[in-house]
C-alpha atoms as a PDB file:
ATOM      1  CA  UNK A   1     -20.139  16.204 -50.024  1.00  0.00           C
ATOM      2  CA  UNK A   2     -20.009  12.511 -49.177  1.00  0.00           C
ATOM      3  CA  UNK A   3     -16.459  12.866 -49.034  1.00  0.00           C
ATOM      4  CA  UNK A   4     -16.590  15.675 -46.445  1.00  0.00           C
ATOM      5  CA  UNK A   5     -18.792  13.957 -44.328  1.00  0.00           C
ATOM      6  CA  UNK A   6     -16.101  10.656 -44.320  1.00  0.00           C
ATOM      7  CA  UNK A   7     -13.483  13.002 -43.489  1.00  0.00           C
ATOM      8  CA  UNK A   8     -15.286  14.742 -40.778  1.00  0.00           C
ATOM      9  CA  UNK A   9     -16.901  11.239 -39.656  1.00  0.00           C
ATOM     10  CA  UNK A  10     -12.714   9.760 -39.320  1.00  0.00           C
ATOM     11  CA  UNK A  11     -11.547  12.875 -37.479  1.00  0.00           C
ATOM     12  CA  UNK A  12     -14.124  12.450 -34.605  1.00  0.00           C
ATOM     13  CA  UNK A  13     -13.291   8.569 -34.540  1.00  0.00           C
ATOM     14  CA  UNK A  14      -9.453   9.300 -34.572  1.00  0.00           C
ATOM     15  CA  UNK A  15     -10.497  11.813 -31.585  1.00  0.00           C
ATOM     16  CA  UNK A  16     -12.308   9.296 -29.764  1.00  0.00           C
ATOM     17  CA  UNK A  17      -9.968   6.570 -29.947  1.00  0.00           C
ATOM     18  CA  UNK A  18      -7.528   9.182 -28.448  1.00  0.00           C
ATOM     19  CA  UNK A  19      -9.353  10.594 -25.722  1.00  0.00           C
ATOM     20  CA  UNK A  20      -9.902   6.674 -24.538  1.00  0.00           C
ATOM     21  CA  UNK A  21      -6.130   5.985 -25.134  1.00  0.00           C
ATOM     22  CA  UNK A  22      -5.578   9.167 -22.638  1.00  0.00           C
ATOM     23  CA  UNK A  23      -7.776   7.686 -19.987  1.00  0.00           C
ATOM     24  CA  UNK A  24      -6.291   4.422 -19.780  1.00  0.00           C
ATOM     25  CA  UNK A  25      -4.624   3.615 -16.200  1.00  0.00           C
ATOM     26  CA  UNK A  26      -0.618   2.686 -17.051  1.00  0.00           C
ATOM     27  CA  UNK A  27       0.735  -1.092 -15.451  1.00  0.00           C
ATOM     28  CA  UNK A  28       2.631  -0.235 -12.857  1.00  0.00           C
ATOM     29  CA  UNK A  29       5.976  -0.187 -13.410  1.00  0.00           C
ATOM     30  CA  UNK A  30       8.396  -3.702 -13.144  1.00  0.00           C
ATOM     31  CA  UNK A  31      11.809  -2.472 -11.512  1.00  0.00           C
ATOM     32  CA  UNK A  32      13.497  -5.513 -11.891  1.00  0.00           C
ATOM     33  CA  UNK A  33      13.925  -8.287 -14.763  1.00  0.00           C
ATOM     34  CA  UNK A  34      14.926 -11.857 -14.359  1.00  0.00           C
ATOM     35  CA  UNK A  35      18.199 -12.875 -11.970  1.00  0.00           C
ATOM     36  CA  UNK A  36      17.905  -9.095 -10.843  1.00  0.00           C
ATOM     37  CA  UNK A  37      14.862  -9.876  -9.472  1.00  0.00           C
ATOM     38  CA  UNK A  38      16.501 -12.300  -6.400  1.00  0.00           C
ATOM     39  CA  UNK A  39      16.102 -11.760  -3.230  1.00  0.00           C
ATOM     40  CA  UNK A  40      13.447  -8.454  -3.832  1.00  0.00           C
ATOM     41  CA  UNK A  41      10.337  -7.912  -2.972  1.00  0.00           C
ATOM     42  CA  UNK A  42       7.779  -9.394  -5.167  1.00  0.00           C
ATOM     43  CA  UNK A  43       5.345  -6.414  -4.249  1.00  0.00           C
ATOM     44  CA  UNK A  44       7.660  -3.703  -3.991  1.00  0.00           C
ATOM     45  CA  UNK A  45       9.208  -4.486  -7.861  1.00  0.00           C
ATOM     46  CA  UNK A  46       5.636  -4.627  -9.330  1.00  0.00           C
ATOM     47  CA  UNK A  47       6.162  -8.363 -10.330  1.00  0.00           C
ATOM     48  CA  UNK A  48       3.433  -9.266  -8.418  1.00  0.00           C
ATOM     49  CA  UNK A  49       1.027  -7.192 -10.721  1.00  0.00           C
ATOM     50  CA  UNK A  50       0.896 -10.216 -13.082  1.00  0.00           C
ATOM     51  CA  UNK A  51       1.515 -13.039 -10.935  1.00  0.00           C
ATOM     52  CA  UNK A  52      -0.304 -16.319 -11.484  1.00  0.00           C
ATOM     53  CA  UNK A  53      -0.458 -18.674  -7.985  1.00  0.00           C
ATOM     54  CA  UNK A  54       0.717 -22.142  -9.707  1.00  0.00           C
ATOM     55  CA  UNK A  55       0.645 -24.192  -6.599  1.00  0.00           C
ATOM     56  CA  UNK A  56      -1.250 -24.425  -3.296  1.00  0.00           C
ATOM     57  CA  UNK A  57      -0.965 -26.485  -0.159  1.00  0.00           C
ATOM     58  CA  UNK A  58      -3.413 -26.402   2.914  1.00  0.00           C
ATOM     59  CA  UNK A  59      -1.636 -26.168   6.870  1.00  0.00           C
ATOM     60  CA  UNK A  60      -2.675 -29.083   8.340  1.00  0.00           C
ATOM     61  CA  UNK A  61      -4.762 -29.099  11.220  1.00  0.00           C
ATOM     62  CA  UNK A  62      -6.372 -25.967   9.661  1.00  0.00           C
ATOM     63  CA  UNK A  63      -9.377 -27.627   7.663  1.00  0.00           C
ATOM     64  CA  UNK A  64      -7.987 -25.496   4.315  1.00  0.00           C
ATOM     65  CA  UNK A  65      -8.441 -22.286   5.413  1.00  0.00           C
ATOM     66  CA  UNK A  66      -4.681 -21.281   6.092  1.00  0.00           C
ATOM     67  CA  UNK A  67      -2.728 -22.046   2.804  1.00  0.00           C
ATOM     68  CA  UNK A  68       0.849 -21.215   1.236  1.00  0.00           C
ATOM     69  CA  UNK A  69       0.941 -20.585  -2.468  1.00  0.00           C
ATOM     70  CA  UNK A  70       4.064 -20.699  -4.963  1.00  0.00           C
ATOM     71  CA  UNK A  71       3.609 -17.475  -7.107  1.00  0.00           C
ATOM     72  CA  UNK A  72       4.903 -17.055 -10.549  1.00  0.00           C
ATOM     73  CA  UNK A  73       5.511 -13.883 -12.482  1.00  0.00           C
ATOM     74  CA  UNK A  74       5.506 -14.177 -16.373  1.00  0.00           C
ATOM     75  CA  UNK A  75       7.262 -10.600 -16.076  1.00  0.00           C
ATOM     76  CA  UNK A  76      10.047 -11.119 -14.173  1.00  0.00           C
ATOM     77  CA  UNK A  77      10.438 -14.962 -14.095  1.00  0.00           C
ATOM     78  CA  UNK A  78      10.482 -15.158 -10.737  1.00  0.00           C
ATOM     79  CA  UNK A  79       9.134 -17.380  -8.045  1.00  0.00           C
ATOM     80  CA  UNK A  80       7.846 -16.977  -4.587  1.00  0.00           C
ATOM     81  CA  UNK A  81       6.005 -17.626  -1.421  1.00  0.00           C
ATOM     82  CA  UNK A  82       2.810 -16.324  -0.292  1.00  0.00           C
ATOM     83  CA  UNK A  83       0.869 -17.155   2.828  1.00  0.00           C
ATOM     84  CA  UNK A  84      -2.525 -16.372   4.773  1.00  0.00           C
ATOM     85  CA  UNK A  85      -0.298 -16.762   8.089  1.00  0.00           C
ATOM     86  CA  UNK A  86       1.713 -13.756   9.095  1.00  0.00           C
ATOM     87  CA  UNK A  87       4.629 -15.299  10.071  1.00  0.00           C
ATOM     88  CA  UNK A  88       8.515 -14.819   8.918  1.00  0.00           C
ATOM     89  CA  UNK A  89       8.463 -18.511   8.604  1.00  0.00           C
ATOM     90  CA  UNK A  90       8.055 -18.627   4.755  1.00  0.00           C
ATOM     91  CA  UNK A  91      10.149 -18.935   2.082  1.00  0.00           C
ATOM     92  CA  UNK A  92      10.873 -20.171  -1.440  1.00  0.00           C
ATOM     93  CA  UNK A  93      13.151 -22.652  -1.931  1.00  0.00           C
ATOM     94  CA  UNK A  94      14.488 -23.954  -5.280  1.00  0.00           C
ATOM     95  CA  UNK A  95      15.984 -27.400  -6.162  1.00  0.00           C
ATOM     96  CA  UNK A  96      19.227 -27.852  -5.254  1.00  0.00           C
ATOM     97  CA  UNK A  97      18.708 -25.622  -1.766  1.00  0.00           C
ATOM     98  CA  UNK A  98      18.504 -21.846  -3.460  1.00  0.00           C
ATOM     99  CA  UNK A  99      16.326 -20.224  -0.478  1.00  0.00           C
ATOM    100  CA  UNK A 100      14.603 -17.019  -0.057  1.00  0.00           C
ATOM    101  CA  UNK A 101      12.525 -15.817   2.813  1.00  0.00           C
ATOM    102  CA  UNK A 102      10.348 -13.863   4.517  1.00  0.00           C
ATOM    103  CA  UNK A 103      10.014 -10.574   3.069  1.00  0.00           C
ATOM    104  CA  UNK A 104       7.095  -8.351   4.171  1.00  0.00           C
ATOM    105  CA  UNK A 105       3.148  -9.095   5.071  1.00  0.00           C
ATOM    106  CA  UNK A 106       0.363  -6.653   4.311  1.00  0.00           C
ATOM    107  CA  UNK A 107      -1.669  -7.499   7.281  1.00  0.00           C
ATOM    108  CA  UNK A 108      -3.916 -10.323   5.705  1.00  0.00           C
ATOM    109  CA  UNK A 109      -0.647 -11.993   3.417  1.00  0.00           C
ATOM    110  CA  UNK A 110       3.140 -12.874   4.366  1.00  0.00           C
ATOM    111  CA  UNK A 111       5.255 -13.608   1.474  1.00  0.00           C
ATOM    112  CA  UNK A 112       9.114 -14.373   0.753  1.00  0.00           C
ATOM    113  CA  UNK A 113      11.734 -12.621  -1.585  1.00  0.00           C
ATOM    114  CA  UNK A 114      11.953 -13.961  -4.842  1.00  0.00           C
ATOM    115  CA  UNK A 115      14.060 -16.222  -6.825  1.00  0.00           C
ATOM    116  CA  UNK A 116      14.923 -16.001 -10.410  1.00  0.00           C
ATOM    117  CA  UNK A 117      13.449 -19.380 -11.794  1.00  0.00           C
ATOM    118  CA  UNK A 118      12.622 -20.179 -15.096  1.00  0.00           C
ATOM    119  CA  UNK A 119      13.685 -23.747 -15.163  1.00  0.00           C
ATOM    120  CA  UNK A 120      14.202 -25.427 -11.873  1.00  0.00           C
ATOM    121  CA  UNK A 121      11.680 -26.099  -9.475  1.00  0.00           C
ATOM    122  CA  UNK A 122      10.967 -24.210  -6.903  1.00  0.00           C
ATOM    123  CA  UNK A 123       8.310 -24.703  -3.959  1.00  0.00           C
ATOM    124  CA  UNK A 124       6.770 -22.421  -1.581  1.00  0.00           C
ATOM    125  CA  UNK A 125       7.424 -23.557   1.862  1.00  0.00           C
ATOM    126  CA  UNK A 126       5.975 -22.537   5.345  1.00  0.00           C
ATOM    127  CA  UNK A 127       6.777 -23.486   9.112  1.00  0.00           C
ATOM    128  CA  UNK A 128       4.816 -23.365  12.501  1.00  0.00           C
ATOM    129  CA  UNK A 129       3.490 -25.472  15.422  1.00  0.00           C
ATOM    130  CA  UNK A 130       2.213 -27.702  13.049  1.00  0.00           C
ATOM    131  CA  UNK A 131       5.450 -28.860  11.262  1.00  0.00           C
ATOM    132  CA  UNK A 132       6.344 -27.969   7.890  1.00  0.00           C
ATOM    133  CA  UNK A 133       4.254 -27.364   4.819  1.00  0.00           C
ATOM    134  CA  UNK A 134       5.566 -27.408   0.923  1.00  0.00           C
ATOM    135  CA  UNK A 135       3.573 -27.378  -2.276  1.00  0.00           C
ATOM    136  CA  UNK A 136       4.623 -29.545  -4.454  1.00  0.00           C
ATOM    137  CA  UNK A 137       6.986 -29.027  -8.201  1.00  0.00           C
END
């Protein structure tokens, strides 16, 4: 009887744990990996679903509320620039003169293609009226 009971008692678990598995939402899916990644669009390959912003630097004259951001995607590898200015004036730009830019804007975010970078530095790099402003490596 006991024995039963387990059984029954590790079906409805197994069940459980299935219907949950069913239910869970799938990433969204990366279309690009690594050097293939270049020159895409961060958002539009889905390696911006895991992206980490790894540097920040404020526009001046705009007491830190306009910003550019180097992103990073563990994912993909890649690098690239993301702004609270709309502008086309953005890009990524690794060391030795690689350069990406502007590739879309949501409305609220601009942002540049991306460059395959797991080694060399790259920074995120924006332009205006105010001059020129670069986080740092």
């Amino acid at each position: 009887m006991k024995v039963s009971f387990l059984k029954k008692a590790a079906a409805v678990a197994a069940l459980t744990l299935s219907a949950a598995l069913v239910n869970v939402p799938s990433a969204s899916a990366v279309t690009c990996y690594g050097d293939y990644c270049s020159a895409q669009d961060p958002q539009a390959s889905g390696c911006s679903a895991d992206a980490k912003t790894i540097a920040t630097a404020y526009i001046y004259g705009s007491g830190g509320t306009s910003w550019v951001n180097l992103r990073w995607s563990p994912t993909c590898k890649t690098n690239w620039a993301q702004s609270n200015v709309i502008t086309s004036n953005i890009k990524a730009v690794q060391t030795g003169g690689y350069t990406q830019g502007y590739s879309n804007n949501n409305g609220a975010n601009s942002w540049s293609k991306m460059i395959y970078s797991p080694t060399l530095c790259v920074k995120a790099s924006i332009s205006g009226a105010w001059g020129v402003t670069q986080t740092a490596c």
